[in-house]
N, C-alpha and C. Protein backbone atom coordinates (compact mmCIF):
# COMPACT_ATOMS: atom_id res chain seq x y z
N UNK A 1 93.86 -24.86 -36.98
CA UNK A 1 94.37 -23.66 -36.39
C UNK A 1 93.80 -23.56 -34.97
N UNK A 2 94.70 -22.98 -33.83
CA UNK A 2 94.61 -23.17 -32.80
C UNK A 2 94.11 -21.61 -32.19
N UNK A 3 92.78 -21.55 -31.81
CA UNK A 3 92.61 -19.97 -31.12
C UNK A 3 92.68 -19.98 -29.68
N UNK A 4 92.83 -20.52 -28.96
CA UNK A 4 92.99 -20.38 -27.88
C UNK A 4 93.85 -22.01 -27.43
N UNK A 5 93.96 -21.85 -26.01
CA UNK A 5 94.38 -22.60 -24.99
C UNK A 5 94.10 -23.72 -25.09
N UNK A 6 93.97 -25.20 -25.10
CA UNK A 6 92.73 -26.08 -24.31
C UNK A 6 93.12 -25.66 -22.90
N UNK A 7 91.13 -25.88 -23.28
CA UNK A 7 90.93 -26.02 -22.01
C UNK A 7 91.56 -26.86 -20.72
N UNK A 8 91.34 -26.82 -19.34
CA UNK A 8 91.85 -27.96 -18.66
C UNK A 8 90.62 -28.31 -17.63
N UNK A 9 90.85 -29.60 -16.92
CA UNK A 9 89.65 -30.13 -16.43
C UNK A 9 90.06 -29.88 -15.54
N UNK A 10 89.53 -29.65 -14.35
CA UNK A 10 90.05 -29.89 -12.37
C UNK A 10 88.95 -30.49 -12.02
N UNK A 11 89.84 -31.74 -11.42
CA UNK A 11 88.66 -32.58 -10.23
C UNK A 11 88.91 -32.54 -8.99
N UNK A 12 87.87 -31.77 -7.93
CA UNK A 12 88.40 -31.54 -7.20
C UNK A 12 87.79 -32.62 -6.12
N UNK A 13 87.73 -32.54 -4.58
CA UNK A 13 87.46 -33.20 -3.76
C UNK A 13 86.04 -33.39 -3.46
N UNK A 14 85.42 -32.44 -3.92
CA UNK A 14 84.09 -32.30 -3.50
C UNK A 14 83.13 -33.01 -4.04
N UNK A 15 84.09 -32.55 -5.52
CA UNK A 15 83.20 -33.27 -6.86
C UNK A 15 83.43 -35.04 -6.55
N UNK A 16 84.41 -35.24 -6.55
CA UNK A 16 84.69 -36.91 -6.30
C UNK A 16 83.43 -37.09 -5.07
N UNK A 17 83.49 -36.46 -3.96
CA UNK A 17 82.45 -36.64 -3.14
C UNK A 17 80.97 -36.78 -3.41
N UNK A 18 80.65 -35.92 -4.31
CA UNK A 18 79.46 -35.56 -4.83
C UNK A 18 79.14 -36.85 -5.78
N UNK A 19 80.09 -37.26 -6.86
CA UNK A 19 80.28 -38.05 -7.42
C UNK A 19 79.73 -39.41 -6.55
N UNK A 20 80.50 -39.93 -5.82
CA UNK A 20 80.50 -41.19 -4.46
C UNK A 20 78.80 -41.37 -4.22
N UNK A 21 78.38 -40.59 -3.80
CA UNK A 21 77.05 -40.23 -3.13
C UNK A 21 76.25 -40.56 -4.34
N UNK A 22 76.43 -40.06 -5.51
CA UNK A 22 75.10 -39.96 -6.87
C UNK A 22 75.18 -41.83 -7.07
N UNK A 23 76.30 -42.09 -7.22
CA UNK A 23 76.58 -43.43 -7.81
C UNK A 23 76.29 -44.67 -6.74
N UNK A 24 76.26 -44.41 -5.03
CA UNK A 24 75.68 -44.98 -4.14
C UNK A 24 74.26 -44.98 -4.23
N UNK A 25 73.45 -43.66 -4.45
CA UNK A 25 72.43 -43.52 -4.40
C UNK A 25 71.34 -44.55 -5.67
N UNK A 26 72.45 -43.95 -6.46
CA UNK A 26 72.08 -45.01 -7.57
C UNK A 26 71.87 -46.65 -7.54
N UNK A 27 72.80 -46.87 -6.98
CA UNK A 27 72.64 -48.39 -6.50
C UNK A 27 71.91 -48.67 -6.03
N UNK A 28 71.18 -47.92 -4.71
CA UNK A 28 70.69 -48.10 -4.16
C UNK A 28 69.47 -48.51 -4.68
N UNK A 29 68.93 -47.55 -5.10
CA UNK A 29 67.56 -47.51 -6.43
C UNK A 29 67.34 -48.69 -7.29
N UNK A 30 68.68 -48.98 -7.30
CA UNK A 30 69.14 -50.45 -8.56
C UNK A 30 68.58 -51.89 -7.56
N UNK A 31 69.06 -51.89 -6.46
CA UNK A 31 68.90 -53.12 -5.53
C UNK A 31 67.73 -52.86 -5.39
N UNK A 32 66.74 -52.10 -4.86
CA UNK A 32 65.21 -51.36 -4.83
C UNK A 32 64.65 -52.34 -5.90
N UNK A 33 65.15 -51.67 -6.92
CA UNK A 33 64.74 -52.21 -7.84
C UNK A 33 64.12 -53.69 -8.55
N UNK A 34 65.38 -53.98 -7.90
CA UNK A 34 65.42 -55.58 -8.47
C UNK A 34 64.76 -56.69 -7.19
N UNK A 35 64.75 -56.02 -6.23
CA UNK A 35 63.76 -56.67 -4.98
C UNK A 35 62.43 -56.43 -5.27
N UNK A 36 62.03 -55.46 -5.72
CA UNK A 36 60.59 -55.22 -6.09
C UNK A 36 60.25 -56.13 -7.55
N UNK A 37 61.23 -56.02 -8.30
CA UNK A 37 60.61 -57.14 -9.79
C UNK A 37 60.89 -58.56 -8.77
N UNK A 38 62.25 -59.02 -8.22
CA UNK A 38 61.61 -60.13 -7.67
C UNK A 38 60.99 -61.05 -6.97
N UNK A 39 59.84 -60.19 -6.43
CA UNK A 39 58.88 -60.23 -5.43
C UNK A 39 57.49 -60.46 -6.40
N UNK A 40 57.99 -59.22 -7.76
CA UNK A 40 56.97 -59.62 -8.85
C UNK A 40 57.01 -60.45 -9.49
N UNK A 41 57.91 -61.33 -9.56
CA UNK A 41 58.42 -62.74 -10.32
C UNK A 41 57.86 -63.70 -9.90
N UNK A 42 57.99 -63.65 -8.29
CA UNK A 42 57.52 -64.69 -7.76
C UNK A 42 55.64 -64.44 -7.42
N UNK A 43 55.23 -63.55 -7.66
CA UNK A 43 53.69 -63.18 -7.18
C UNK A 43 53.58 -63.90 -8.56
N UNK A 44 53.79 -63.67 -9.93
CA UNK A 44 53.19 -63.79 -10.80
C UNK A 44 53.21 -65.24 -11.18
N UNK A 45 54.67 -66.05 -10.70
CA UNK A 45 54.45 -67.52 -10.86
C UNK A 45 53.92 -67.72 -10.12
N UNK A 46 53.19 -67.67 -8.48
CA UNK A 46 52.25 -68.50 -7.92
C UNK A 46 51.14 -68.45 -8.65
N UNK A 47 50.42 -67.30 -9.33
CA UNK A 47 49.43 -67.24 -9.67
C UNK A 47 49.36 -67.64 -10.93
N UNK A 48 50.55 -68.67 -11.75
CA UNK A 48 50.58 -69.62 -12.84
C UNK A 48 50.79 -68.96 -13.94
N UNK A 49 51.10 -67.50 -13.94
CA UNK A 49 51.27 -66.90 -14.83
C UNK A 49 52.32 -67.64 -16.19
N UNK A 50 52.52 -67.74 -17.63
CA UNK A 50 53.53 -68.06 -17.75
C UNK A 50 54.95 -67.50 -17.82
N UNK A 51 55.84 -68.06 -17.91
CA UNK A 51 57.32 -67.88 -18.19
C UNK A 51 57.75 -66.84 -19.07
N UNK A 52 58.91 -65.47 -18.71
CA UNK A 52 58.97 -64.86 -20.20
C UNK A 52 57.94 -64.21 -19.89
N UNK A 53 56.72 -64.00 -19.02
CA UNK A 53 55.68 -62.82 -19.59
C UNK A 53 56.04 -61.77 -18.60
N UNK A 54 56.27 -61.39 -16.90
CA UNK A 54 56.73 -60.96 -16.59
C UNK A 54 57.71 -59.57 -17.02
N UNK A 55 56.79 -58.53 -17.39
CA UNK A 55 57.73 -57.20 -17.53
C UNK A 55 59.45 -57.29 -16.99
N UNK A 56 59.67 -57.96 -15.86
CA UNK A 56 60.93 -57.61 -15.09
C UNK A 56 62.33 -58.57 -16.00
N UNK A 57 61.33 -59.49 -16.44
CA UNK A 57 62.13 -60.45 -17.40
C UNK A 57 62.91 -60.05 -18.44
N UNK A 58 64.39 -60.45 -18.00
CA UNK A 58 65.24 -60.01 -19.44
C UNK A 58 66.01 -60.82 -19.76
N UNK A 59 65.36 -62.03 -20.18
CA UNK A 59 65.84 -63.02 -21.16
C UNK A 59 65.74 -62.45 -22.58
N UNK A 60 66.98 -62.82 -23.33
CA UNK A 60 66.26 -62.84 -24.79
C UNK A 60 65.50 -63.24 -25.47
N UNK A 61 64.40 -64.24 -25.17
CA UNK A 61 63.37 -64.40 -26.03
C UNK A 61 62.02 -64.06 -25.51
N UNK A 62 62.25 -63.59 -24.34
CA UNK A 62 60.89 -62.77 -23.73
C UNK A 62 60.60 -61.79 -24.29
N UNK A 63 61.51 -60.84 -25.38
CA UNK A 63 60.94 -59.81 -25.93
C UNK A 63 60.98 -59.68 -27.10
N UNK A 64 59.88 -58.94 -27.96
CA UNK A 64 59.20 -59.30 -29.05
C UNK A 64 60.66 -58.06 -30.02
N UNK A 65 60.77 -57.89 -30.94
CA UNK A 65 62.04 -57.13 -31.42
C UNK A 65 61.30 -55.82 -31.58
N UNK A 66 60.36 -55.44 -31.42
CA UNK A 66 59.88 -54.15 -31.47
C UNK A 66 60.22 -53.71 -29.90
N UNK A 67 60.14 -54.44 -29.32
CA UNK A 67 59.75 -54.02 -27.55
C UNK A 67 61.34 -53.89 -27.28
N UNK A 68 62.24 -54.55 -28.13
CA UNK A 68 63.64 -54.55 -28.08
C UNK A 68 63.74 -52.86 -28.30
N UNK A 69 63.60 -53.10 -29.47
CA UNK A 69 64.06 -51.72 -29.98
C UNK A 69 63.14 -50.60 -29.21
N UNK A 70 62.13 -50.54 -28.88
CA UNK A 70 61.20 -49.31 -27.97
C UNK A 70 62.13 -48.87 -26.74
N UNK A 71 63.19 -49.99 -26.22
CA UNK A 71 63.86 -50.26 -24.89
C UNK A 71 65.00 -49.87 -25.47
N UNK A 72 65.76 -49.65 -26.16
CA UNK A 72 67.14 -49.37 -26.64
C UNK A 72 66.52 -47.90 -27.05
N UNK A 73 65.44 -47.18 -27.39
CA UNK A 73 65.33 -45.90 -27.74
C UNK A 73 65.20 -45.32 -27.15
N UNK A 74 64.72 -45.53 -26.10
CA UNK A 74 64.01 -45.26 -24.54
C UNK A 74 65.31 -44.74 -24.10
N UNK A 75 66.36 -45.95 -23.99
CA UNK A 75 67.89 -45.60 -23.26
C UNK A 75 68.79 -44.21 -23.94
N UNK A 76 68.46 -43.94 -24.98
CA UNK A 76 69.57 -43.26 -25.91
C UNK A 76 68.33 -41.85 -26.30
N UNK A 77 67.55 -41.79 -25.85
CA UNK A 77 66.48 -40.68 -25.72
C UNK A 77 66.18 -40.49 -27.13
N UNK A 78 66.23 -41.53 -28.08
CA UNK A 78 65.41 -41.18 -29.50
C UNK A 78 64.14 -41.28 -29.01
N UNK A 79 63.11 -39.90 -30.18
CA UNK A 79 61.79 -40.10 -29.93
C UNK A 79 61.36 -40.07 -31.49
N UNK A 80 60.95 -41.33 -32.04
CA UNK A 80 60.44 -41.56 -33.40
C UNK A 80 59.63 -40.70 -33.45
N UNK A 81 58.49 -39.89 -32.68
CA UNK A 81 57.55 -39.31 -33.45
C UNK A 81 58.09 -38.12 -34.14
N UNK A 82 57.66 -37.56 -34.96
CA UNK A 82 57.87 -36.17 -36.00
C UNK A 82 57.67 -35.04 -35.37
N UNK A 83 58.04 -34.10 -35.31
CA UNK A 83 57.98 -32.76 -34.11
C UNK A 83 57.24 -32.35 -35.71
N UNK A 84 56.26 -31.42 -34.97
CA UNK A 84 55.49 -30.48 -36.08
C UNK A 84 56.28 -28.83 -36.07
N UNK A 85 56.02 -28.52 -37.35
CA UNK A 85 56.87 -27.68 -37.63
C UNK A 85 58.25 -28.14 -38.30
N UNK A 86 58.61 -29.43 -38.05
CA UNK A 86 60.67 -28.93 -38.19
C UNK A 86 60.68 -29.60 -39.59
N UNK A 87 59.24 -30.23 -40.72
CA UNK A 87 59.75 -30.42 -42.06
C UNK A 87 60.39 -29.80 -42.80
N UNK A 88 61.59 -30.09 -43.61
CA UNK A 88 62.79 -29.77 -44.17
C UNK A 88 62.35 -29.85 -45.96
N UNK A 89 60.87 -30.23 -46.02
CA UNK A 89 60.21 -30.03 -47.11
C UNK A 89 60.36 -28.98 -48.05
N UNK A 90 60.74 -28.34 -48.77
CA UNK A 90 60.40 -27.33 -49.37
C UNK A 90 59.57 -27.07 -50.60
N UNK A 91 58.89 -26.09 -50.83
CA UNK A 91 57.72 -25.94 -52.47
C UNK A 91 58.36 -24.63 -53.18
N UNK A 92 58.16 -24.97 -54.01
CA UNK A 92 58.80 -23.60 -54.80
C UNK A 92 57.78 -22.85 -54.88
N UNK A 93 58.20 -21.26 -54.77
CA UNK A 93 57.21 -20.43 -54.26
C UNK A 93 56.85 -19.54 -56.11
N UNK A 94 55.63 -19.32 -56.07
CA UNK A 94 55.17 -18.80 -57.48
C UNK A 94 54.99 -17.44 -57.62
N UNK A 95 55.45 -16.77 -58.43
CA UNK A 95 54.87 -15.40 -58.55
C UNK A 95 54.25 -15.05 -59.80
């Protein structure tokens, strides 16, 4: 059953603008990024470090499957620990 309207979206000019700018900026940060790990790539092989150990490294067998999964939770904002308070436990209460 239908109570109202749908809604409708408007995109307007500004937003596309606003849009342009976040997603440049972003890049930007991204290339930043990847100049600074590979500057760290190469500091860490002169100094004989081995292969695969390098944080910046994202080969698949450089990471251990826990460090996989810590990095895929990280992305999707799960936080394994238990919030105190929110157990769904219940005791039956005595009188």
């Amino acid at each position: 059953m239908l109570r109202r309207n749908p809604t409708r979206i408007e995109l307007k000019l500004e937003d596309i603008k606003e849009y342009e700018a976040m997603k440049n900026e972003r890049l930007k940060q991204n290339a930043q990024k990847m100049s600074v790990d590979a500057v760290g790539e190469q500091s860490s092989s002169s100094t004989g470090a081995l292969p695969g150990t390098c944080s910046g490294d994202t080969t698949p067998g450089s990471k251990t499957k826990a460090q996989f999964i810590r990095e895929i939770q990280e992305r999707i904002g799960y936080d394994p620990k238990p919030q105190l308070g929110t157990s769904r436990i219940r005791t039956p209460i005595h009188n």
